[in-house]
C-alpha atoms as a PDB file:
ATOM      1  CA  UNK A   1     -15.345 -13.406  36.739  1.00  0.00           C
ATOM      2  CA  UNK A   2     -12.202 -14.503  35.625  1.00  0.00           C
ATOM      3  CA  UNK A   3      -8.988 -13.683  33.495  1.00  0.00           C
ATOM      4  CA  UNK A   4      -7.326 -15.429  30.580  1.00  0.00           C
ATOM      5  CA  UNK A   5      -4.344 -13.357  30.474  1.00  0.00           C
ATOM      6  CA  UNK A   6      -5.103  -9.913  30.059  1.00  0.00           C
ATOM      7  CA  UNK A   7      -8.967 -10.787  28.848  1.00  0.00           C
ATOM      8  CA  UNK A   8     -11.747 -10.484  31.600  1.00  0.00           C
ATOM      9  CA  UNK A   9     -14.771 -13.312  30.739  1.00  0.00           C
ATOM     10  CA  UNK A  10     -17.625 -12.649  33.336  1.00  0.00           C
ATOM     11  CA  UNK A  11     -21.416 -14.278  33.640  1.00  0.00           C
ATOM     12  CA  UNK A  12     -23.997 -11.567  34.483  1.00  0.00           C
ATOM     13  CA  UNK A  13     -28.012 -11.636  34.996  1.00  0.00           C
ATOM     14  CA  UNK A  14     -29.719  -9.032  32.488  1.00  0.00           C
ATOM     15  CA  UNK A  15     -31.048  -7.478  29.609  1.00  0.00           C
ATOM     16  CA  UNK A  16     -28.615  -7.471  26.597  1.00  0.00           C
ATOM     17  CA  UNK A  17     -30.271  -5.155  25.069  1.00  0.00           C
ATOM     18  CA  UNK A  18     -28.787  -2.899  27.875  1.00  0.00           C
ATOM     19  CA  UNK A  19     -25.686  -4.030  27.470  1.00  0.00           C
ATOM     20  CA  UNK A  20     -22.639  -0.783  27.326  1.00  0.00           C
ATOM     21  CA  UNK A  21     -20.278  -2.464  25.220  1.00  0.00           C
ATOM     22  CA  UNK A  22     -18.916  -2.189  21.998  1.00  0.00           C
ATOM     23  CA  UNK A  23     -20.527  -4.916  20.340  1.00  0.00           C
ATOM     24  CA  UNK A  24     -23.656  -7.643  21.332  1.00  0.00           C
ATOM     25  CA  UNK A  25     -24.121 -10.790  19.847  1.00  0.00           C
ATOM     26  CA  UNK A  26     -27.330 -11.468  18.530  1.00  0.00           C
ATOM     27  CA  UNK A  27     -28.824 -15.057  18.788  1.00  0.00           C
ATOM     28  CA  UNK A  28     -30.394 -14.947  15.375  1.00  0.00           C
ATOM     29  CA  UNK A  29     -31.640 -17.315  12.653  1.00  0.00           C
ATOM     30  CA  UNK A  30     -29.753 -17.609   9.043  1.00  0.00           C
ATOM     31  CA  UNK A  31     -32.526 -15.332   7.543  1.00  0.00           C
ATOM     32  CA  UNK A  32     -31.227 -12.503  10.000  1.00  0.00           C
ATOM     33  CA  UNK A  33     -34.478 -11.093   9.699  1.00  0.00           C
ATOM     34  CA  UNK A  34     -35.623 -11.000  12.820  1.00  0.00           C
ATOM     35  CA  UNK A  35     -37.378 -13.124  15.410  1.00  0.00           C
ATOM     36  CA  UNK A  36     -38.204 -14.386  18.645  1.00  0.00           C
ATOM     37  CA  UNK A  37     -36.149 -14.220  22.026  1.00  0.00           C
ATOM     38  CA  UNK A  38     -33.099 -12.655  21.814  1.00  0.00           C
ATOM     39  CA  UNK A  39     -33.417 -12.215  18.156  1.00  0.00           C
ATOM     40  CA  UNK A  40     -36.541 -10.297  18.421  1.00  0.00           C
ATOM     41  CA  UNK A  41     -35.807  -8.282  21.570  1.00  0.00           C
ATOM     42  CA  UNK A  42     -32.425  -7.218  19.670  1.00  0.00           C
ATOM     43  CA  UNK A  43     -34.434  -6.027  16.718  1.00  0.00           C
ATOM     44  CA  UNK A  44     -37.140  -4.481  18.797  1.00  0.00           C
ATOM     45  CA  UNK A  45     -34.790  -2.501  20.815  1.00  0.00           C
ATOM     46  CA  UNK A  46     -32.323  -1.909  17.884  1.00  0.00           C
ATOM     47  CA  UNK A  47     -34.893  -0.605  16.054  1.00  0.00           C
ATOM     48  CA  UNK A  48     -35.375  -0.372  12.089  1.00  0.00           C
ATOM     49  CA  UNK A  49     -31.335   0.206  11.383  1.00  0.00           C
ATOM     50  CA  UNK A  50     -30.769  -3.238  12.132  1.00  0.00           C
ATOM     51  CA  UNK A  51     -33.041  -4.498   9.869  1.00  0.00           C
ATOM     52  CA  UNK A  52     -32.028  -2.545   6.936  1.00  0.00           C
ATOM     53  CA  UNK A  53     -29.098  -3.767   7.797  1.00  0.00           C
ATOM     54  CA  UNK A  54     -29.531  -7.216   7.290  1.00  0.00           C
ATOM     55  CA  UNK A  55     -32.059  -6.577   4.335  1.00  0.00           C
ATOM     56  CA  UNK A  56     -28.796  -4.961   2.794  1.00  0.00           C
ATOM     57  CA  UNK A  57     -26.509  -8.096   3.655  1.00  0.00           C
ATOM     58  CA  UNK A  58     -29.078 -10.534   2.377  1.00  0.00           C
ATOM     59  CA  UNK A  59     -29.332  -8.332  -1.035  1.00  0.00           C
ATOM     60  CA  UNK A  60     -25.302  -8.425  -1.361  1.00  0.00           C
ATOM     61  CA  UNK A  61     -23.060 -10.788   0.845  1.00  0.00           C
ATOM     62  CA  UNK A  62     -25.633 -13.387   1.990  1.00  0.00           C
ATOM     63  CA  UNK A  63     -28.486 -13.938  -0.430  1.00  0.00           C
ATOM     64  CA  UNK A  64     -29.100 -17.176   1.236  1.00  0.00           C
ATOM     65  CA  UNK A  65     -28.828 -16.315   4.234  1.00  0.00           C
ATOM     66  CA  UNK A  66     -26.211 -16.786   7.132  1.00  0.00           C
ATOM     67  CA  UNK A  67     -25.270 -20.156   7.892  1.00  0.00           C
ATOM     68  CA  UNK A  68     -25.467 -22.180  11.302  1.00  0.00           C
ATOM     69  CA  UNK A  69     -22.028 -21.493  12.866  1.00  0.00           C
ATOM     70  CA  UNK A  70     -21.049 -18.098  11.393  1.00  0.00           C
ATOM     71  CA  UNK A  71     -21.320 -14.637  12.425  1.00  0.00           C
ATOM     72  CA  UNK A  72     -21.873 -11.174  10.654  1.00  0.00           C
ATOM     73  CA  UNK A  73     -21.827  -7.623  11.494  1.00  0.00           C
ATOM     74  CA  UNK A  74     -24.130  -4.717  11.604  1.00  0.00           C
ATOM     75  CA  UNK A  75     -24.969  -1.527  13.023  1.00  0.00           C
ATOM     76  CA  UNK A  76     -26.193  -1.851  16.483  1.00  0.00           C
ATOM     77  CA  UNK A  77     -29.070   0.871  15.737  1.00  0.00           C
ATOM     78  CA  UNK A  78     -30.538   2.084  18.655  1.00  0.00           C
ATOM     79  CA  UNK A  79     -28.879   0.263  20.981  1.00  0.00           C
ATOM     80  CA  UNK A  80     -25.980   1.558  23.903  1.00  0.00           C
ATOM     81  CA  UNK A  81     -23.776  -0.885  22.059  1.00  0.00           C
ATOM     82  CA  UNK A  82     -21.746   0.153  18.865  1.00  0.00           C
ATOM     83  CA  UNK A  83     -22.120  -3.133  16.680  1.00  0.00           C
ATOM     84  CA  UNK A  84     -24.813  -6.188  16.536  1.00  0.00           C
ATOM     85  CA  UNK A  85     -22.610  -9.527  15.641  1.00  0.00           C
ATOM     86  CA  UNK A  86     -25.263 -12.308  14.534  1.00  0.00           C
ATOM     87  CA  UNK A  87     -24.535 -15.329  14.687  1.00  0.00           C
ATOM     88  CA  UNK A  88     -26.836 -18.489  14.065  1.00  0.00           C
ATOM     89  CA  UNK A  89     -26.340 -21.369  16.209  1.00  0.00           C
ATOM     90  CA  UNK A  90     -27.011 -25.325  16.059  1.00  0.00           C
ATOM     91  CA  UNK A  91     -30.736 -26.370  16.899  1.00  0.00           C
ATOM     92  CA  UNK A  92     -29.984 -29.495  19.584  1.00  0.00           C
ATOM     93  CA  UNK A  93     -30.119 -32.907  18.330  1.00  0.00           C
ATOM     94  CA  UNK A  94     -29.959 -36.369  20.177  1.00  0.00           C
ATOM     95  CA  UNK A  95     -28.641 -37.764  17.548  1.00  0.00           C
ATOM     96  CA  UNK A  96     -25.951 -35.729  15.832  1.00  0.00           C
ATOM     97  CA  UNK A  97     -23.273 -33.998  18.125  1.00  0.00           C
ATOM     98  CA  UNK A  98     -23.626 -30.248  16.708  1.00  0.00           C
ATOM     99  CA  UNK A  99     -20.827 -29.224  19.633  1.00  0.00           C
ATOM    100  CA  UNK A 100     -18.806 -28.095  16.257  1.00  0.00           C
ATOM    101  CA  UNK A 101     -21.263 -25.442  15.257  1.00  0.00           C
ATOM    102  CA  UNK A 102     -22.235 -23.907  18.469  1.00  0.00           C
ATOM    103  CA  UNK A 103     -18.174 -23.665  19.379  1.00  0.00           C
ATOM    104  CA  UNK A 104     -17.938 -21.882  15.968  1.00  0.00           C
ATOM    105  CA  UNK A 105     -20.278 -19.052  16.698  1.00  0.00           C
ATOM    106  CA  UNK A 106     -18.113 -18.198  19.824  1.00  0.00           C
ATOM    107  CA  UNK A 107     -14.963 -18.142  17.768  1.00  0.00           C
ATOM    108  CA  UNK A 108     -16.180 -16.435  14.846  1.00  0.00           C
ATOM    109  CA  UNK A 109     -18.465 -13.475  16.863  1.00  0.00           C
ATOM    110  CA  UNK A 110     -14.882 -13.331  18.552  1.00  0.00           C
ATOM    111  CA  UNK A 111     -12.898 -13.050  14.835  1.00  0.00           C
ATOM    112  CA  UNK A 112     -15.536 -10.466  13.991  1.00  0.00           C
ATOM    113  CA  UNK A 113     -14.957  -8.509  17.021  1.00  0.00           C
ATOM    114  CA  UNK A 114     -11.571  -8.655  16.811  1.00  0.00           C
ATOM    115  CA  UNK A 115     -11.771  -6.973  12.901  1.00  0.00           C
ATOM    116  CA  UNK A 116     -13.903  -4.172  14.177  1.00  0.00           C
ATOM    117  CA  UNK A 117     -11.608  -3.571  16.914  1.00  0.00           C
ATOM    118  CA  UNK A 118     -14.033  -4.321  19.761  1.00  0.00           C
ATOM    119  CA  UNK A 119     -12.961  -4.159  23.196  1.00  0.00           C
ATOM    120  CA  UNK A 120     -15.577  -5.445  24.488  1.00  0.00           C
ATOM    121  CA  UNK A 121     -18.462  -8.065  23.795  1.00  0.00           C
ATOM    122  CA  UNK A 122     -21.594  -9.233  25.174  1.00  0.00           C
ATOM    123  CA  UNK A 123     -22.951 -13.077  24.694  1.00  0.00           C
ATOM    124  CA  UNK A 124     -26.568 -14.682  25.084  1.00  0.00           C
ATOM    125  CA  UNK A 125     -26.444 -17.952  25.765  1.00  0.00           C
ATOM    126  CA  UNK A 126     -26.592 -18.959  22.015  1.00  0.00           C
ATOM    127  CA  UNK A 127     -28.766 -22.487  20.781  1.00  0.00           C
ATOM    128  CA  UNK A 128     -29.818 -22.349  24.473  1.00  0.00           C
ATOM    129  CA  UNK A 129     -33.532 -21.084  24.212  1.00  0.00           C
ATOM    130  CA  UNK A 130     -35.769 -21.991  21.788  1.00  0.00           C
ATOM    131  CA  UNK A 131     -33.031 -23.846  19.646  1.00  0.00           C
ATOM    132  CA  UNK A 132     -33.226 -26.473  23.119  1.00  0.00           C
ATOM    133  CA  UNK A 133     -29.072 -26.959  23.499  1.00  0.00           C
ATOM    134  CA  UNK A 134     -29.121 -28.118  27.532  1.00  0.00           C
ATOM    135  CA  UNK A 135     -27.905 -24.844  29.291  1.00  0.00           C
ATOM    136  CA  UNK A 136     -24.855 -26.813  31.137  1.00  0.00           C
ATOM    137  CA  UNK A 137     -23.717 -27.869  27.757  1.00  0.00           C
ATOM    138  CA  UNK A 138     -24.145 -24.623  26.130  1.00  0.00           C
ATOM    139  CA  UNK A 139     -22.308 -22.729  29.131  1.00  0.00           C
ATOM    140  CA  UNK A 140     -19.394 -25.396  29.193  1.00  0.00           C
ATOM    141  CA  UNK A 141     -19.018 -25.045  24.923  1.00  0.00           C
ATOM    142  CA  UNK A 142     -19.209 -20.898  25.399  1.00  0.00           C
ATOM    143  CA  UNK A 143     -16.806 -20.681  28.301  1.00  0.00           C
ATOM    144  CA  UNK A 144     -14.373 -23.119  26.817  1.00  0.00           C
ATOM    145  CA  UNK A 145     -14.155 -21.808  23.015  1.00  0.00           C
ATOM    146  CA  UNK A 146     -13.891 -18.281  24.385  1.00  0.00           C
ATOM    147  CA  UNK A 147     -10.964 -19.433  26.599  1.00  0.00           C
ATOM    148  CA  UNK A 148      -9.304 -21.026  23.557  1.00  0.00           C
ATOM    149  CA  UNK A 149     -10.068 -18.195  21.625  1.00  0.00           C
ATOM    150  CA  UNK A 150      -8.497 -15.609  23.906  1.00  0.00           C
ATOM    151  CA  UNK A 151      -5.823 -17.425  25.011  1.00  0.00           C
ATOM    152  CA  UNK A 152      -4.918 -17.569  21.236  1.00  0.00           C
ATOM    153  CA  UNK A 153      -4.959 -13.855  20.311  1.00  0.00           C
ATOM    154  CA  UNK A 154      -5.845 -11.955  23.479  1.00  0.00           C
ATOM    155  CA  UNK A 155      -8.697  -9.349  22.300  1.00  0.00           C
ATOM    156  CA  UNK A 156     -11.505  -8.508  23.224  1.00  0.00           C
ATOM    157  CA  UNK A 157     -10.137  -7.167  26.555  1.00  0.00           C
ATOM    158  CA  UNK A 158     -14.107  -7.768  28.316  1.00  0.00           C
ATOM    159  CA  UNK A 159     -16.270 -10.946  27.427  1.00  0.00           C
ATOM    160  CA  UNK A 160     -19.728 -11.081  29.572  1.00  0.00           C
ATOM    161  CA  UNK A 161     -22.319 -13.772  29.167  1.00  0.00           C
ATOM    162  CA  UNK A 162     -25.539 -11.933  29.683  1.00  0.00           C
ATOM    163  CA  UNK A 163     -27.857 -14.636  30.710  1.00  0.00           C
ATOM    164  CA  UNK A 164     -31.881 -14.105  31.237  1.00  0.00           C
ATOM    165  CA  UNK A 165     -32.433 -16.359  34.205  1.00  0.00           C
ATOM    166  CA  UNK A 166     -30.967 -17.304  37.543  1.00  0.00           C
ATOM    167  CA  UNK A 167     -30.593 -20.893  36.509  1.00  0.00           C
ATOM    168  CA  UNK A 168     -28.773 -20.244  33.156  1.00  0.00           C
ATOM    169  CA  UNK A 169     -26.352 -17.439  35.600  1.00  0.00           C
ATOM    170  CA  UNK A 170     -25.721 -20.150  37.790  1.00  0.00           C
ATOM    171  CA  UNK A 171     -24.358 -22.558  34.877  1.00  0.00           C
ATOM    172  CA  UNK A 172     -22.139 -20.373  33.486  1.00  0.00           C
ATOM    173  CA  UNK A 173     -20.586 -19.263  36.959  1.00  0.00           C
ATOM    174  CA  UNK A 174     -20.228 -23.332  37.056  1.00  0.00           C
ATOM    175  CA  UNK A 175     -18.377 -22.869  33.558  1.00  0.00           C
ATOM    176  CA  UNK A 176     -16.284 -20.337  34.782  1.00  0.00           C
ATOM    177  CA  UNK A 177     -15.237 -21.892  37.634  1.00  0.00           C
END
């Protein structure tokens, strides 16, 4: 755990799904249909809410989609939390430095939280499962942007990086510092 001035940012080992906090961010892809990993264990647990949901943002605000680098709000459905923020991250390249895009879905799921007046927020470990972002590059970009972030408008008061494995816990405790 640590503080950036009144904001707590911690790394935990768990289910987000189970997550008690206002909002979870959802590692999704731009059709925000659903999934696998996080994406699909968010919509499973979630249940059918969230994907009316989406259906309903695709039909209005996002007929193509979401793109890589933005995030979006929905009911959380079934879940303890109140909100679902998706956001779509970068898929890894050797060749193109995509550090831009995966920084952005920090900050933006951040923006979003802060306009639904979220005090607290729950990350995956976004771009760093199937997507194949290395998970000490993906902790150092998450850690860092959500630093910047709070340090430049204070809110949420709770940030935790709910991470599925020992290995990816122990990166972002590196992160952290």
């Amino acid at each position: 755990m640590t503080r950036t001035g009144a904001a707590r940012i911690e790394a935990v080992l768990g289910d987000i799904t189970e997550e008690r906090v206002d909002a979870i961010v959802n590692a999704a892809n731009s059709s925000l249909l659903g999934g696998g990993g996080v994406d699909g264990a968010i919509h499973r647990a979630g249940g059918p809410e969230i994907l009316a949901a989406c259906r309903e943002l695709r039909r209005t605000r996002l007929p193509d989609g979401l793109p890589a680098g933005d995030a979006v709000a929905t009911t959380a459905g079934r879940l303890p939390a109140r909100w679902v923020i998706h956001t779509v991250g970068p898929v890894h390249s050797d060749r193109e430095d995509r550090s831009a895009v995966l920084a952005s879905c920090y900050r933006r799921s951040l923006q979003v939280a802060r306009e639904l007046g979220a005090a607290s927020v729950a990350f995956p470990a976004v771009s760093a499962g199937v997507y194949g972002w290395p998970m000490d590059d993906a902790a150092r970009i998450a850690v860092s942007t959500t630093r910047e972030e709070l340090d430049a408008h204070g809110a949420p008061e709770l940030v935790r990086f709910v991470l599925f494995s020992p290995p990816a816990l122990r990166e972002f405790e590196a992160a952290l510092g």
